[in-house]
PDB file of N, CA and C in Angstrom:
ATOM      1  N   UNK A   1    -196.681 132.917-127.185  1.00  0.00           N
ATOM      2  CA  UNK A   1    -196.003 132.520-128.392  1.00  0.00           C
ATOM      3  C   UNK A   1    -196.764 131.424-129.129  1.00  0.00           C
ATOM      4  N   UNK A   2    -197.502 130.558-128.633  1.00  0.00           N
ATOM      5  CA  UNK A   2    -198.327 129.647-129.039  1.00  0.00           C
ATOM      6  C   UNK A   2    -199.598 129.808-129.897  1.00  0.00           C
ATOM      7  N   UNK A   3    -199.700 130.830-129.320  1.00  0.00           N
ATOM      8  CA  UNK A   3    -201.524 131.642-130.127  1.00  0.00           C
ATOM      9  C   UNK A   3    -200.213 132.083-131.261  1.00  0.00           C
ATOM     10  N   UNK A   4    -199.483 132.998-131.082  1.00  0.00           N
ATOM     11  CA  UNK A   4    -198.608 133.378-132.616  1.00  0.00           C
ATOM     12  C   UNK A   4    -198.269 132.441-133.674  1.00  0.00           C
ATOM     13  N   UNK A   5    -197.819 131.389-133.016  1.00  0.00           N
ATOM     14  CA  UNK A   5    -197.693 129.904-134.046  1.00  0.00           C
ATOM     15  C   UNK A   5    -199.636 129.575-134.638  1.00  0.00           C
ATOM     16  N   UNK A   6    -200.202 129.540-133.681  1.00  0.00           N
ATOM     17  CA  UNK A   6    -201.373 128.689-134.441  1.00  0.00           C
ATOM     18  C   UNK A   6    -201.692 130.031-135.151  1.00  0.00           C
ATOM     19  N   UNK A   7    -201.771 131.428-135.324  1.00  0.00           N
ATOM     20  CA  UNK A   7    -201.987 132.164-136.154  1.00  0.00           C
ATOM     21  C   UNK A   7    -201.640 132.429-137.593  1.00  0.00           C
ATOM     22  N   UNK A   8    -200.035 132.133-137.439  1.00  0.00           N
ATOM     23  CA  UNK A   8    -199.349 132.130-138.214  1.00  0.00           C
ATOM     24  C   UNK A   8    -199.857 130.966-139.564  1.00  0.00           C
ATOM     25  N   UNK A   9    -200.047 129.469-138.621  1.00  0.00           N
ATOM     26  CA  UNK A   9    -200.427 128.018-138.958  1.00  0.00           C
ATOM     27  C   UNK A   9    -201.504 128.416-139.827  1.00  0.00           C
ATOM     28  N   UNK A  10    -202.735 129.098-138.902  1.00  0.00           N
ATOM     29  CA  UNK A  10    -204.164 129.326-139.738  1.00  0.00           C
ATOM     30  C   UNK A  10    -203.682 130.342-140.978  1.00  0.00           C
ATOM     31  N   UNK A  11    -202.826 131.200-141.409  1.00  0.00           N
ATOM     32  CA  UNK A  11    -202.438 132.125-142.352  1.00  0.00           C
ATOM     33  C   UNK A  11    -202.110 130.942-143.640  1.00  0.00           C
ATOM     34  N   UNK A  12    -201.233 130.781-143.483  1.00  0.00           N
ATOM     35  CA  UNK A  12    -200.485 129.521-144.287  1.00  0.00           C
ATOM     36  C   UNK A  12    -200.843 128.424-144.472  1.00  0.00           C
ATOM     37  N   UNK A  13    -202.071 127.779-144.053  1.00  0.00           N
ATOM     38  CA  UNK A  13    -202.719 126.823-144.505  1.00  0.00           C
ATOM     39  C   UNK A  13    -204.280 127.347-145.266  1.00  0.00           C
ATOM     40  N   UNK A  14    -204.605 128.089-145.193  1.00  0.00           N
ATOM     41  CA  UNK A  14    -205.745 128.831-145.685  1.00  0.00           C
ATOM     42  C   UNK A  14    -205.160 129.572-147.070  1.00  0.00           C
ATOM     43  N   UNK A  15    -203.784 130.351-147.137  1.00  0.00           N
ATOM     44  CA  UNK A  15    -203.269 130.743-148.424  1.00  0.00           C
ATOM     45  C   UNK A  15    -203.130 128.928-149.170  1.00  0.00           C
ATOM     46  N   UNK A  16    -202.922 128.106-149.002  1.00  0.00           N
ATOM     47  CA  UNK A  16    -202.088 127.175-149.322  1.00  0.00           C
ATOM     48  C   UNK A  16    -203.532 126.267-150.099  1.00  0.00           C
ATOM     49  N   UNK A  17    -204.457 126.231-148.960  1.00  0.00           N
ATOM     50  CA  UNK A  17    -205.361 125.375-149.350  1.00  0.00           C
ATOM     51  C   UNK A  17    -206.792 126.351-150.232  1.00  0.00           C
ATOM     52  N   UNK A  18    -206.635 127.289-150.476  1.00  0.00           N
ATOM     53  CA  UNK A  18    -207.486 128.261-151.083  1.00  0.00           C
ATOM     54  C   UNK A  18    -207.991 127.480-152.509  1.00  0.00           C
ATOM     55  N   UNK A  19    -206.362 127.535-152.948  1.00  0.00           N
ATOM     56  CA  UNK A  19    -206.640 127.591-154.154  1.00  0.00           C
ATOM     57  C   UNK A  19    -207.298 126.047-154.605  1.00  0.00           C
ATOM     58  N   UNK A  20    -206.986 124.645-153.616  1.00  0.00           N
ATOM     59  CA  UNK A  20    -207.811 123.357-154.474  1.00  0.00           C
ATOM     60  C   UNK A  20    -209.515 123.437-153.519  1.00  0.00           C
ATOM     61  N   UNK A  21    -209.684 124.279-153.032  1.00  0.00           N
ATOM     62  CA  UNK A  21    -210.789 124.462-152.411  1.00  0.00           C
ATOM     63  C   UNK A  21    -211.866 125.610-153.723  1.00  0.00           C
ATOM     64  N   UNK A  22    -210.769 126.753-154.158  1.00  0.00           N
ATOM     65  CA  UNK A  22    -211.115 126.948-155.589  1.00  0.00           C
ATOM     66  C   UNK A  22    -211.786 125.953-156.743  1.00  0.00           C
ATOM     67  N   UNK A  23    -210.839 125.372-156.455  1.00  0.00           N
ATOM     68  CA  UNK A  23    -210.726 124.142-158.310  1.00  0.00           C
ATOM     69  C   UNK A  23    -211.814 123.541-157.980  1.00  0.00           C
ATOM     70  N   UNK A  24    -212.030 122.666-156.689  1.00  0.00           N
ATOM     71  CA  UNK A  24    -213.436 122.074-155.969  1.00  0.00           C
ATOM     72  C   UNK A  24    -214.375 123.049-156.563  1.00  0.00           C
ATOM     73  N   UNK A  25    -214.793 123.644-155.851  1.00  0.00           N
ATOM     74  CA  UNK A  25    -216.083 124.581-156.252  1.00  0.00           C
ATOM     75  C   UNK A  25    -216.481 124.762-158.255  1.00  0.00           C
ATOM     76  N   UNK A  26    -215.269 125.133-158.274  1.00  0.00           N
ATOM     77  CA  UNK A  26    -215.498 125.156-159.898  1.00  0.00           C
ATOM     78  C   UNK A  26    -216.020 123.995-160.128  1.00  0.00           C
ATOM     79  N   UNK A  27    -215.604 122.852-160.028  1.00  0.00           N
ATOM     80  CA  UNK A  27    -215.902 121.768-160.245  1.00  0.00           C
ATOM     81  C   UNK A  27    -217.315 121.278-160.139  1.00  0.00           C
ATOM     82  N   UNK A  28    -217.415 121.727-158.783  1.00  0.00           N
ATOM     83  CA  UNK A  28    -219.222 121.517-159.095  1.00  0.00           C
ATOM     84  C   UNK A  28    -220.013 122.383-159.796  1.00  0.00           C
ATOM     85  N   UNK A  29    -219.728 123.560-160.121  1.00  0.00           N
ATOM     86  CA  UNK A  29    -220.452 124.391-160.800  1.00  0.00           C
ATOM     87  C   UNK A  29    -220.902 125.508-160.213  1.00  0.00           C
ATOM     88  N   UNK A  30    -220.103 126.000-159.356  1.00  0.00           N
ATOM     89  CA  UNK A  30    -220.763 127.502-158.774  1.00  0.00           C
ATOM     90  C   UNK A  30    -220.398 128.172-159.676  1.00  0.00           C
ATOM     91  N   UNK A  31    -221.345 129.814-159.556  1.00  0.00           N
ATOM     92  CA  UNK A  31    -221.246 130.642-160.756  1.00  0.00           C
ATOM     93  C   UNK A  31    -220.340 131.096-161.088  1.00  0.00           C
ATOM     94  N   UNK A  32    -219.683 131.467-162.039  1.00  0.00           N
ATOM     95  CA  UNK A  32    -218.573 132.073-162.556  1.00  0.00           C
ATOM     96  C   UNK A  32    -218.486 133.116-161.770  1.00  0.00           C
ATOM     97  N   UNK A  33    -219.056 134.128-161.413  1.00  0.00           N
ATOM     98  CA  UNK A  33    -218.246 134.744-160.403  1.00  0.00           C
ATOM     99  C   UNK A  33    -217.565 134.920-159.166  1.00  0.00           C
ATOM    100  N   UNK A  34    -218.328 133.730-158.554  1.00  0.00           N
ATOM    101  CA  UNK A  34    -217.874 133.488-157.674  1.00  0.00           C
ATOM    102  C   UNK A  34    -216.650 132.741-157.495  1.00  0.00           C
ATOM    103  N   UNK A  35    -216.587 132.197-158.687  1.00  0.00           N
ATOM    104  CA  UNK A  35    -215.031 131.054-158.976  1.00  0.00           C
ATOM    105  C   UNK A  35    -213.909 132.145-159.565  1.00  0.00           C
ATOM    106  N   UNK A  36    -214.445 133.778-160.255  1.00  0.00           N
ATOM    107  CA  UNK A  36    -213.501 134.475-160.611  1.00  0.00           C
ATOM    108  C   UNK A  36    -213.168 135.220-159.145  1.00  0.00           C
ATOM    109  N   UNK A  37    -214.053 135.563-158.352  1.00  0.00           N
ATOM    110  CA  UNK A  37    -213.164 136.229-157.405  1.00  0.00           C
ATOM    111  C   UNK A  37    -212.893 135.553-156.372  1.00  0.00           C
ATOM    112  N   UNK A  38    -212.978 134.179-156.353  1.00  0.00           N
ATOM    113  CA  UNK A  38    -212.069 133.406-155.307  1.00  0.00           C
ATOM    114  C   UNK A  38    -210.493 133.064-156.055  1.00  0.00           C
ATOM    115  N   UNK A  39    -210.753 132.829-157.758  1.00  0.00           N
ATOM    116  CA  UNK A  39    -209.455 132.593-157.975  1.00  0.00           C
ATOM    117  C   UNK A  39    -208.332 133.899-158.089  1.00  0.00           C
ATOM    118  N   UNK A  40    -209.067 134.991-158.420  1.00  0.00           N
ATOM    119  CA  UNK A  40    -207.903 136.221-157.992  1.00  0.00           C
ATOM    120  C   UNK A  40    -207.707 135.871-156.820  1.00  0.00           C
ATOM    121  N   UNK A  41    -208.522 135.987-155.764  1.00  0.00           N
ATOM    122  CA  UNK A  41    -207.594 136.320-154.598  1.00  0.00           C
ATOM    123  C   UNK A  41    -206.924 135.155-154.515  1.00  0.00           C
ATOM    124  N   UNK A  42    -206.982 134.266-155.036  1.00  0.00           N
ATOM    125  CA  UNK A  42    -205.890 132.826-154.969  1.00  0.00           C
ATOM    126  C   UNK A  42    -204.736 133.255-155.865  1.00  0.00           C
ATOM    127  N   UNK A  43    -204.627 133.714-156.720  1.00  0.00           N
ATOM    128  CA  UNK A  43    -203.800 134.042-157.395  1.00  0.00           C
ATOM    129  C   UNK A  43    -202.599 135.322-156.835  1.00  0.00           C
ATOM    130  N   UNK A  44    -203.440 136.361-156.401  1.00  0.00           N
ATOM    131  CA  UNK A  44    -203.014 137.653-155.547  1.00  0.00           C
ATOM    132  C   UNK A  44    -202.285 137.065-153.905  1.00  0.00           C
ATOM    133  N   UNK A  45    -203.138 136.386-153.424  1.00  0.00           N
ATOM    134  CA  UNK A  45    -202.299 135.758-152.570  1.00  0.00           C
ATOM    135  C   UNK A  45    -201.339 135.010-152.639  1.00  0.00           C
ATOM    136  N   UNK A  46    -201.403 133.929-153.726  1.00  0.00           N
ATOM    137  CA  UNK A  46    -200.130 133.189-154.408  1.00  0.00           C
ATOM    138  C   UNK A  46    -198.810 133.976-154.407  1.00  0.00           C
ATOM    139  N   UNK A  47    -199.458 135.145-155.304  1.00  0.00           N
ATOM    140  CA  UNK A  47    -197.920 136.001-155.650  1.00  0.00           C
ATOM    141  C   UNK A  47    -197.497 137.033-154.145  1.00  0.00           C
ATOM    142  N   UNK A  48    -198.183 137.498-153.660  1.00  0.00           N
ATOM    143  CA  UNK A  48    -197.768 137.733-152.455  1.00  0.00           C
ATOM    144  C   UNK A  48    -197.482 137.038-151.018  1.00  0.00           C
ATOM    145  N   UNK A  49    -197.626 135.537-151.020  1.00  0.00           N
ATOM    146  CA  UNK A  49    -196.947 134.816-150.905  1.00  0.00           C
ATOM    147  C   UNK A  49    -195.330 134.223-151.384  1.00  0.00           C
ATOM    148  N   UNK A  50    -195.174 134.441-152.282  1.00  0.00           N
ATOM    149  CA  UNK A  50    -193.834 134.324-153.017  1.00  0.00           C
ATOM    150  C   UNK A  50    -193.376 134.974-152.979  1.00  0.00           C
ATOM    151  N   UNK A  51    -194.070 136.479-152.893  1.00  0.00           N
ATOM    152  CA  UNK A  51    -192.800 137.243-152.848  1.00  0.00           C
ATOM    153  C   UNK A  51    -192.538 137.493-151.378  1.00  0.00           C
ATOM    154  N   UNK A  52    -193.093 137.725-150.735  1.00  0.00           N
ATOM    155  CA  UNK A  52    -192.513 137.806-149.350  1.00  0.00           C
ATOM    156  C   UNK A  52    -192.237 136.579-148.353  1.00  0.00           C
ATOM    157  N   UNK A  53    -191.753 135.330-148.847  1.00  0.00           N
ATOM    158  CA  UNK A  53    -191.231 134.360-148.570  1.00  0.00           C
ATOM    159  C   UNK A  53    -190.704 133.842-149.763  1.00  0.00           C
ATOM    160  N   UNK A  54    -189.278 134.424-149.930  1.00  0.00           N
ATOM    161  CA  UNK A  54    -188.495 134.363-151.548  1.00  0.00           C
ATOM    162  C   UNK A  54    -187.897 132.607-151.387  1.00  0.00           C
ATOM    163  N   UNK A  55    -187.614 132.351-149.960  1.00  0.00           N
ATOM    164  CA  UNK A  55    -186.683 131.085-149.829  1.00  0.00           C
ATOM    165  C   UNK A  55    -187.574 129.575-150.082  1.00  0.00           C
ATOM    166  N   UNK A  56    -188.990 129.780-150.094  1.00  0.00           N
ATOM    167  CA  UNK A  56    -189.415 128.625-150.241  1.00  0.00           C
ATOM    168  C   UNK A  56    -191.302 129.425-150.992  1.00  0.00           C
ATOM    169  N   UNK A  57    -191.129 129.962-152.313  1.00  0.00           N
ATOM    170  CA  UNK A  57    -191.560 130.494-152.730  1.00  0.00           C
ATOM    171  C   UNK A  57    -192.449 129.427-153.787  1.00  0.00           C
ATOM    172  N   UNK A  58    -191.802 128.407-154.045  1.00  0.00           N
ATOM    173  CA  UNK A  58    -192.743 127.315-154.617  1.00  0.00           C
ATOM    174  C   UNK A  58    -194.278 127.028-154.162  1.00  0.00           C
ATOM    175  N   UNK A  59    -194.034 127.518-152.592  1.00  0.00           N
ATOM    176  CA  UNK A  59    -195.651 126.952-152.139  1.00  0.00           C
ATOM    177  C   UNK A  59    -196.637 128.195-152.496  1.00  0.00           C
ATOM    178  N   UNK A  60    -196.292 129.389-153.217  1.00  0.00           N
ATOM    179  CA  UNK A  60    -197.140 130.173-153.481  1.00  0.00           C
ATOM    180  C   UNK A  60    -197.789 129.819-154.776  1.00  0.00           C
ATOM    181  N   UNK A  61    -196.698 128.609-155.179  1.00  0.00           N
ATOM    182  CA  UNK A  61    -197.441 128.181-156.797  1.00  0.00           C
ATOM    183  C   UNK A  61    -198.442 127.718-156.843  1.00  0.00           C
ATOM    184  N   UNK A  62    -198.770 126.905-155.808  1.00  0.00           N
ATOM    185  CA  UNK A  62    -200.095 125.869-155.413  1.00  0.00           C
ATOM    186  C   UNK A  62    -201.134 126.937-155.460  1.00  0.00           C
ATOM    187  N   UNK A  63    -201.310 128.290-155.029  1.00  0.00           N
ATOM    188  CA  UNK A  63    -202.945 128.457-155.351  1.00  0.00           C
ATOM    189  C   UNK A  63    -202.479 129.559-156.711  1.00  0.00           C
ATOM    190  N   UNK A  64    -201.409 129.782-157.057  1.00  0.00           N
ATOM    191  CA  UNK A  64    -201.385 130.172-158.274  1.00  0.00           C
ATOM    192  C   UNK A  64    -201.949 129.489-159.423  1.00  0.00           C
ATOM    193  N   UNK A  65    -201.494 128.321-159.282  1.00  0.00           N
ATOM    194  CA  UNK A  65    -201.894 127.178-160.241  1.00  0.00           C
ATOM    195  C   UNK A  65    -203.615 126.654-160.399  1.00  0.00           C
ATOM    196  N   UNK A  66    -203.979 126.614-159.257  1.00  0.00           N
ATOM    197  CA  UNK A  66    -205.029 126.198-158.946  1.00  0.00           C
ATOM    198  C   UNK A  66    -206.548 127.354-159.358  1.00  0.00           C
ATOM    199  N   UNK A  67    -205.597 128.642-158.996  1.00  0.00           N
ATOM    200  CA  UNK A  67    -206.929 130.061-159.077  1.00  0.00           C
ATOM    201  C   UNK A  67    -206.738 129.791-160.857  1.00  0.00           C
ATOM    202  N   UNK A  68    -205.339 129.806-161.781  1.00  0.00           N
ATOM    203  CA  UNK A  68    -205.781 129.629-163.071  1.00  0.00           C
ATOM    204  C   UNK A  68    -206.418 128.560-163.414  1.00  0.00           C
ATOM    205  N   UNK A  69    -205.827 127.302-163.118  1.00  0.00           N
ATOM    206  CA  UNK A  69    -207.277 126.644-163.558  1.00  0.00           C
ATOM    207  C   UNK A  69    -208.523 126.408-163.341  1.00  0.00           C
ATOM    208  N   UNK A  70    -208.798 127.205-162.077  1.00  0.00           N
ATOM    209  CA  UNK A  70    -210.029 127.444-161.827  1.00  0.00           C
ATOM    210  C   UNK A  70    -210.560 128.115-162.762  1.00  0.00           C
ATOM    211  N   UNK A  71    -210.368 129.212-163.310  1.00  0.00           N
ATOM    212  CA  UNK A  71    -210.587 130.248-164.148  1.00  0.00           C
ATOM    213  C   UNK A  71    -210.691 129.869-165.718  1.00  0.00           C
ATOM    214  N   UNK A  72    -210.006 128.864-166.104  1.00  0.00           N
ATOM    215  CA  UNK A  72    -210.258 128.019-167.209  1.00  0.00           C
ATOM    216  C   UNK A  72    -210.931 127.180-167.225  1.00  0.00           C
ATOM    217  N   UNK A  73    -211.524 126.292-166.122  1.00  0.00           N
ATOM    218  CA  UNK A  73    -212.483 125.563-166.031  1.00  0.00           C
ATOM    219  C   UNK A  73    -213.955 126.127-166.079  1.00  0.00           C
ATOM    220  N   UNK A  74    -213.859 127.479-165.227  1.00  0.00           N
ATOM    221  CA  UNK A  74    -215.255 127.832-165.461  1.00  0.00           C
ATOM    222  C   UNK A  74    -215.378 128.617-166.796  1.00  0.00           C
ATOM    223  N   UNK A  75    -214.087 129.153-168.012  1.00  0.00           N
ATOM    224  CA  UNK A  75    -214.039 129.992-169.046  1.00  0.00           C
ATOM    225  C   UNK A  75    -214.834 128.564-169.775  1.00  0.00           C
ATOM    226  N   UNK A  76    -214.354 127.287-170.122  1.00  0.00           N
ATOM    227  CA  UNK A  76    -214.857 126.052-170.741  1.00  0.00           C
ATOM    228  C   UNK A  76    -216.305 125.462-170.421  1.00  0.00           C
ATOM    229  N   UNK A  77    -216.571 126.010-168.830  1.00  0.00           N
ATOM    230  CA  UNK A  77    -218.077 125.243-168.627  1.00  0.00           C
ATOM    231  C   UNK A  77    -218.867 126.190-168.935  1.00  0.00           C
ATOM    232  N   UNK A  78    -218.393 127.608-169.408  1.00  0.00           N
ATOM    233  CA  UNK A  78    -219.427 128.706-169.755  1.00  0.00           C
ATOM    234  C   UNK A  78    -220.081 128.143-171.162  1.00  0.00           C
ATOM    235  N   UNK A  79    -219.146 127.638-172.243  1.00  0.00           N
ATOM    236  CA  UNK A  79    -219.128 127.733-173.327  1.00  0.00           C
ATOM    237  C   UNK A  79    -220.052 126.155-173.558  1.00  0.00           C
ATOM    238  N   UNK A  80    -220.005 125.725-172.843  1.00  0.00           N
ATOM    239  CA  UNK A  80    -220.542 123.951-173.155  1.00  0.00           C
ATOM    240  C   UNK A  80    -222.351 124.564-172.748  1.00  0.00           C
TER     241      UNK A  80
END
């Protein structure tokens, strides 16, 4: 039951922390694609996070939030 908890642990902290591990990277400047397909799957995981944990569905916002502004940060550093 213990390996099931730390599995579970590694699931839900990796959805959770995706997305400011996203925003990081953007931040320094990796290539836009690589910041677009880390922030879908931050985003895709976000929402499938929420939805299949309806009762505390807020924490799927965190890499929701994070994969879009990732995605706007690198749409703005394209253009500069």
């Amino acid at each position: 039951m213990a390996s099931l908890a730390l599995a579970a642990a590694i699931v839900f902290l990796s959805i959770v922390f995706m997305g400011p591990i996203t925003y990081i990277l953007a931040r320094i400047g990796l290539p836009p694609f690589i910041i677009w397909i880390l922030s879908l799957f931050c985003i895709v995981s976000g929402i499938w996070f929420s939805i299949t944990l309806p009762h505390i569905f807020y924490i799927g916002l965190i890499p929701i939030y994070f994969g879009c502004i990732s995605i706007q940060r690198t749409n703005t550093y394209d253009k500069n």
